[in-house]
PDB file of N, CA and C in Angstrom:
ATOM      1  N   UNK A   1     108.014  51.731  71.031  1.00  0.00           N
ATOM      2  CA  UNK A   1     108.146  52.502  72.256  1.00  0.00           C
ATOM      3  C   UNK A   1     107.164  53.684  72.266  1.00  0.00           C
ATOM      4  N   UNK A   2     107.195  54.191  71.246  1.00  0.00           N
ATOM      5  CA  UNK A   2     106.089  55.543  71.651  1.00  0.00           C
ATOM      6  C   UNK A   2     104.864  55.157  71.057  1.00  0.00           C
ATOM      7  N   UNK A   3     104.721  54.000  70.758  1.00  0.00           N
ATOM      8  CA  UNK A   3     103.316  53.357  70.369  1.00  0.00           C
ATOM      9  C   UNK A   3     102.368  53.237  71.957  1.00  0.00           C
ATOM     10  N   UNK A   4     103.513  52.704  72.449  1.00  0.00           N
ATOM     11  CA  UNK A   4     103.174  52.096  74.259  1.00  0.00           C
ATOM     12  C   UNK A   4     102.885  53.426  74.917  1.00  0.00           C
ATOM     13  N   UNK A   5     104.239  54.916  74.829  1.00  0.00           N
ATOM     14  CA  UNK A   5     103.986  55.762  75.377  1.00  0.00           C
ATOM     15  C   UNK A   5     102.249  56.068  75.330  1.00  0.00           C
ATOM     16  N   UNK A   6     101.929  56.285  73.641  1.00  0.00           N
ATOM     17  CA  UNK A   6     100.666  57.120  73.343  1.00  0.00           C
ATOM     18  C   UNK A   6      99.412  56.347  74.136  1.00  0.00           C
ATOM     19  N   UNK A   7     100.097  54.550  74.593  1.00  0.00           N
ATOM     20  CA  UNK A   7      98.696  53.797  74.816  1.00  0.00           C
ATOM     21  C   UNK A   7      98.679  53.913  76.453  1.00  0.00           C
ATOM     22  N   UNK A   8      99.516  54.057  77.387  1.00  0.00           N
ATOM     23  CA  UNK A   8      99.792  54.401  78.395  1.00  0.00           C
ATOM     24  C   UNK A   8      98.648  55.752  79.071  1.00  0.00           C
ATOM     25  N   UNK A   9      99.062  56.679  77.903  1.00  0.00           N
ATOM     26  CA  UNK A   9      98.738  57.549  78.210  1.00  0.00           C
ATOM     27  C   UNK A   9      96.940  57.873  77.646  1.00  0.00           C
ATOM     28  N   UNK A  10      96.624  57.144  77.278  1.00  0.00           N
ATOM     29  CA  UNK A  10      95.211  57.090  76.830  1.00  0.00           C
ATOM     30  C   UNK A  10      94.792  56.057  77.799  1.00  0.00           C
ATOM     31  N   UNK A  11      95.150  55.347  78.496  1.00  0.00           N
ATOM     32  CA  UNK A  11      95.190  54.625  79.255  1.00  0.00           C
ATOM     33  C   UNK A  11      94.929  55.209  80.997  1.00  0.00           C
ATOM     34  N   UNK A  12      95.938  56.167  81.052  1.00  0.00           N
ATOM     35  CA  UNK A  12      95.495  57.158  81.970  1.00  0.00           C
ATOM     36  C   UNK A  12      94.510  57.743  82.099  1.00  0.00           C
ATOM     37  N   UNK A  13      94.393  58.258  80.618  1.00  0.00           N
ATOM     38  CA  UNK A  13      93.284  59.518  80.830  1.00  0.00           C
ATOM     39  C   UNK A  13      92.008  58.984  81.298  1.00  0.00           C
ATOM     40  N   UNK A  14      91.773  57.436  80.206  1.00  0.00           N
ATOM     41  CA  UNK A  14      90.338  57.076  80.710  1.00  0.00           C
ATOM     42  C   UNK A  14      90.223  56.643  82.168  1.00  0.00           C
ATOM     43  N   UNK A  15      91.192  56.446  83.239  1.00  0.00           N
ATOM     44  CA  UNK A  15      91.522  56.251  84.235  1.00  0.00           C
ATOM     45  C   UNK A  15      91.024  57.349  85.327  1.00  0.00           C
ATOM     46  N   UNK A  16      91.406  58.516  84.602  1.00  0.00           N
ATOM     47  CA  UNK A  16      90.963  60.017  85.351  1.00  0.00           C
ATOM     48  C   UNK A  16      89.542  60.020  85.222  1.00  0.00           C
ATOM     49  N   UNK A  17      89.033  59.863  83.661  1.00  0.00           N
ATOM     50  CA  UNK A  17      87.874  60.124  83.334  1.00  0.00           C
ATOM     51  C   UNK A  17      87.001  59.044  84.316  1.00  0.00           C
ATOM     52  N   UNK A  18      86.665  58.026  84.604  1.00  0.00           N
ATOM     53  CA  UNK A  18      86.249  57.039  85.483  1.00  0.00           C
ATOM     54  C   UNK A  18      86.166  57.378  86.919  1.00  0.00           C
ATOM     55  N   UNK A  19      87.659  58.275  87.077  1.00  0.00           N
ATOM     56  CA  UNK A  19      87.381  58.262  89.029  1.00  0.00           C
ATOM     57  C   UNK A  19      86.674  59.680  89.132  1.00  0.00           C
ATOM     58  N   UNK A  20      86.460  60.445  87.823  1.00  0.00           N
ATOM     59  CA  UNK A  20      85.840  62.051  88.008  1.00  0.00           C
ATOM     60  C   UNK A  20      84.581  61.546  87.926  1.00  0.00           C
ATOM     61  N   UNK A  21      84.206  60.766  87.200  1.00  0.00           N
ATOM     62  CA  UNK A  21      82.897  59.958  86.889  1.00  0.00           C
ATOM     63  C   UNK A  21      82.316  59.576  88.743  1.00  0.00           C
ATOM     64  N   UNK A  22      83.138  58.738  88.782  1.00  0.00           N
ATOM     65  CA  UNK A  22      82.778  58.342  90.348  1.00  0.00           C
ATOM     66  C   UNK A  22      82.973  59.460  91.347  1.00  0.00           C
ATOM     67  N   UNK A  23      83.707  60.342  91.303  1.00  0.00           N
ATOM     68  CA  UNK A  23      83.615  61.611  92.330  1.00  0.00           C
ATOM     69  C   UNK A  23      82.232  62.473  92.354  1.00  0.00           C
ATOM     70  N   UNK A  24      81.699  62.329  90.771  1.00  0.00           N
ATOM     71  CA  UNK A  24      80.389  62.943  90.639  1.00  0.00           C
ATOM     72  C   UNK A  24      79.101  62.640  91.271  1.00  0.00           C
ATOM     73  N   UNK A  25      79.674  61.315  90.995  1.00  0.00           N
ATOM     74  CA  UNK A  25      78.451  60.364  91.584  1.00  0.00           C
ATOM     75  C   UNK A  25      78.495  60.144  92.779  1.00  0.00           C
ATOM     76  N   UNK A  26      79.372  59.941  93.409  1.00  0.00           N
ATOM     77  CA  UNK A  26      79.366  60.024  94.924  1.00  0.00           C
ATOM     78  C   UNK A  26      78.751  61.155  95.666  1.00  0.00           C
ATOM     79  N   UNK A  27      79.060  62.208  94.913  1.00  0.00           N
ATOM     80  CA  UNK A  27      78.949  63.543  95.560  1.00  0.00           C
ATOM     81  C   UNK A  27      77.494  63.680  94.958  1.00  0.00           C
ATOM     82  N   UNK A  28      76.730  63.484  94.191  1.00  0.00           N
ATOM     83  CA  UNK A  28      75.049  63.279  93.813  1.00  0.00           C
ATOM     84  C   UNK A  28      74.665  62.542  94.997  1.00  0.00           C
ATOM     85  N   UNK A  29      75.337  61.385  95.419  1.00  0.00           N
ATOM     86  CA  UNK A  29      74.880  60.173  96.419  1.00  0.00           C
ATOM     87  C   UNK A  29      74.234  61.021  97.472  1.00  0.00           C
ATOM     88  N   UNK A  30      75.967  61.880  98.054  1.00  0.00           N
ATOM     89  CA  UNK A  30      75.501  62.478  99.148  1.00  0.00           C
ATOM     90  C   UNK A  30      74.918  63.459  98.802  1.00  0.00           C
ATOM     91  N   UNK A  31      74.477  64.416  97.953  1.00  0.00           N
ATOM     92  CA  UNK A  31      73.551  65.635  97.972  1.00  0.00           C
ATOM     93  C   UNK A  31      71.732  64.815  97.766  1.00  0.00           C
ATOM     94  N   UNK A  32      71.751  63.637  97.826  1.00  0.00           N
ATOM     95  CA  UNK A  32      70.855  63.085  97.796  1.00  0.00           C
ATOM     96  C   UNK A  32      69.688  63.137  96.602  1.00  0.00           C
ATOM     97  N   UNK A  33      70.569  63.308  95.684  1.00  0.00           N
ATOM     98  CA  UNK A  33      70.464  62.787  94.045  1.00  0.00           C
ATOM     99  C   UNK A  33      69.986  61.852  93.396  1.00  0.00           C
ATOM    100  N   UNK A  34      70.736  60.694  93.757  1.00  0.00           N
ATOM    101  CA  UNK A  34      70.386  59.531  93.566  1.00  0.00           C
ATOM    102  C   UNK A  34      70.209  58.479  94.451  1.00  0.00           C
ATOM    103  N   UNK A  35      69.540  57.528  93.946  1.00  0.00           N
ATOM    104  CA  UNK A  35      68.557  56.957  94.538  1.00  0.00           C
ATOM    105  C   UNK A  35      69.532  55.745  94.807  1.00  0.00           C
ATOM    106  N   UNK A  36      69.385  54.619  96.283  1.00  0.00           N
ATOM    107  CA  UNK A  36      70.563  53.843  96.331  1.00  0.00           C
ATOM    108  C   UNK A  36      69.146  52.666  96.268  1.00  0.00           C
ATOM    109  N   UNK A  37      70.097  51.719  95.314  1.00  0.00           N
ATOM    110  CA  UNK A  37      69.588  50.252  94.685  1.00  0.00           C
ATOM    111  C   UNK A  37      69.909  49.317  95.756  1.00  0.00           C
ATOM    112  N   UNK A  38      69.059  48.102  95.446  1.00  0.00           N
ATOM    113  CA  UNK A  38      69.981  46.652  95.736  1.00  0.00           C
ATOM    114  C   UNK A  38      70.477  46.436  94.484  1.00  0.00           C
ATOM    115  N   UNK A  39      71.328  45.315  94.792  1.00  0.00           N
ATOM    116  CA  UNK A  39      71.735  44.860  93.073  1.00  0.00           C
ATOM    117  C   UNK A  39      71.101  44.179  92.481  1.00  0.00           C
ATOM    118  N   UNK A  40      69.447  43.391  93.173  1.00  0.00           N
ATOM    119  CA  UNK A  40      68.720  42.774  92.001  1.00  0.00           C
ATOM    120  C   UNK A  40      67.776  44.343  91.254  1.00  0.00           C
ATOM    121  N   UNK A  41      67.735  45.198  92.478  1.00  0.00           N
ATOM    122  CA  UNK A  41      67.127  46.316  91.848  1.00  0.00           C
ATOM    123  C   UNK A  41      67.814  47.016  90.864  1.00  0.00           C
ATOM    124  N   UNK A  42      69.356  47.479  90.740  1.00  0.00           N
ATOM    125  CA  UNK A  42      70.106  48.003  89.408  1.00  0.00           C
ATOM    126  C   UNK A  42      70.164  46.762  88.459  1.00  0.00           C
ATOM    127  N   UNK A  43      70.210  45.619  88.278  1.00  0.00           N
ATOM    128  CA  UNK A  43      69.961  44.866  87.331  1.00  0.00           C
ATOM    129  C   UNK A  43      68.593  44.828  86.538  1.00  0.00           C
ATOM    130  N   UNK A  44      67.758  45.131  87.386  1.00  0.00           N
ATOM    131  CA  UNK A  44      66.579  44.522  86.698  1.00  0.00           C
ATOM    132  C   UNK A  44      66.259  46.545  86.132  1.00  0.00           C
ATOM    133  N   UNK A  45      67.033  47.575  87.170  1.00  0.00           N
ATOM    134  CA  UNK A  45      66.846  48.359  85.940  1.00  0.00           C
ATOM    135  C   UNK A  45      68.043  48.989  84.585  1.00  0.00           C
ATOM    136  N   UNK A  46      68.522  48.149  84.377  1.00  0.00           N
ATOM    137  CA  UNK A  46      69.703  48.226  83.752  1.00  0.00           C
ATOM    138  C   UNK A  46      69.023  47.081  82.634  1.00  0.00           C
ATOM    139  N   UNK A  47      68.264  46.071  83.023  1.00  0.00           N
ATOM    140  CA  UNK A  47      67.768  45.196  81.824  1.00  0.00           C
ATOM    141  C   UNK A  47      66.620  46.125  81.171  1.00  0.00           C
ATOM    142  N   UNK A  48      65.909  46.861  81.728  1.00  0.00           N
ATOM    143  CA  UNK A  48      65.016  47.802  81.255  1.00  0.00           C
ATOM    144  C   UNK A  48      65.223  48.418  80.737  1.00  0.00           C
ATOM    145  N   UNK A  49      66.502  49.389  80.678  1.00  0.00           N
ATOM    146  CA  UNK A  49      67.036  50.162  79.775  1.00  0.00           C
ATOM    147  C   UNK A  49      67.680  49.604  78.271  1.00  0.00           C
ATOM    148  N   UNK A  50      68.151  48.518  78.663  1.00  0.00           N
ATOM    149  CA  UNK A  50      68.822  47.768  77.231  1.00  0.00           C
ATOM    150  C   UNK A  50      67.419  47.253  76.104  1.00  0.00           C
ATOM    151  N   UNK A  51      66.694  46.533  77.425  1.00  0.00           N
ATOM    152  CA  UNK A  51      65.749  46.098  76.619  1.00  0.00           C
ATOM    153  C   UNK A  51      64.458  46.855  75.699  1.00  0.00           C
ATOM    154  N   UNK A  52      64.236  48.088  76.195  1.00  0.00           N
ATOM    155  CA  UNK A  52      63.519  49.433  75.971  1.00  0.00           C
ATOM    156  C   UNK A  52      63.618  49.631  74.177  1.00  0.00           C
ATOM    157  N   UNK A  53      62.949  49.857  73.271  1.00  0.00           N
ATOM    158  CA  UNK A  53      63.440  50.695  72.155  1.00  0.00           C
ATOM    159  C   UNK A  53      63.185  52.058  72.650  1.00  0.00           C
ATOM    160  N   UNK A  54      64.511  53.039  72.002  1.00  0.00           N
ATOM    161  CA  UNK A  54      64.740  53.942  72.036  1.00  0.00           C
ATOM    162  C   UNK A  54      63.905  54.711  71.562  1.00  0.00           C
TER     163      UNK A  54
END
């Protein structure tokens, strides 16, 4: 039972952490921050980044 409580609740948090994540980013969207993709365009730069050495 308080195994579930502790996983619940870590469960939440990353839940919060994700939609603050997306509130940020939205709000970059509209201050005109970032730049809006197609999705072959965020894929192909999302393969660039993986594929890149650091």
């Amino acid at each position: 039972m308080l195994v579930q409580i502790i996983r619940n609740r870590q469960i939440e948090r990353r839940r919060d952490e994700i939609a603050q994540n997306g509130r940020k980013a939205l709000n970059a969207y509209r201050a005109g921050e970032l730049k809006s993709y197609t999705a072959e365009e965020a894929i192909a730069e999302l393969r660039n980044i993986v594929d890149s050495p650091e």
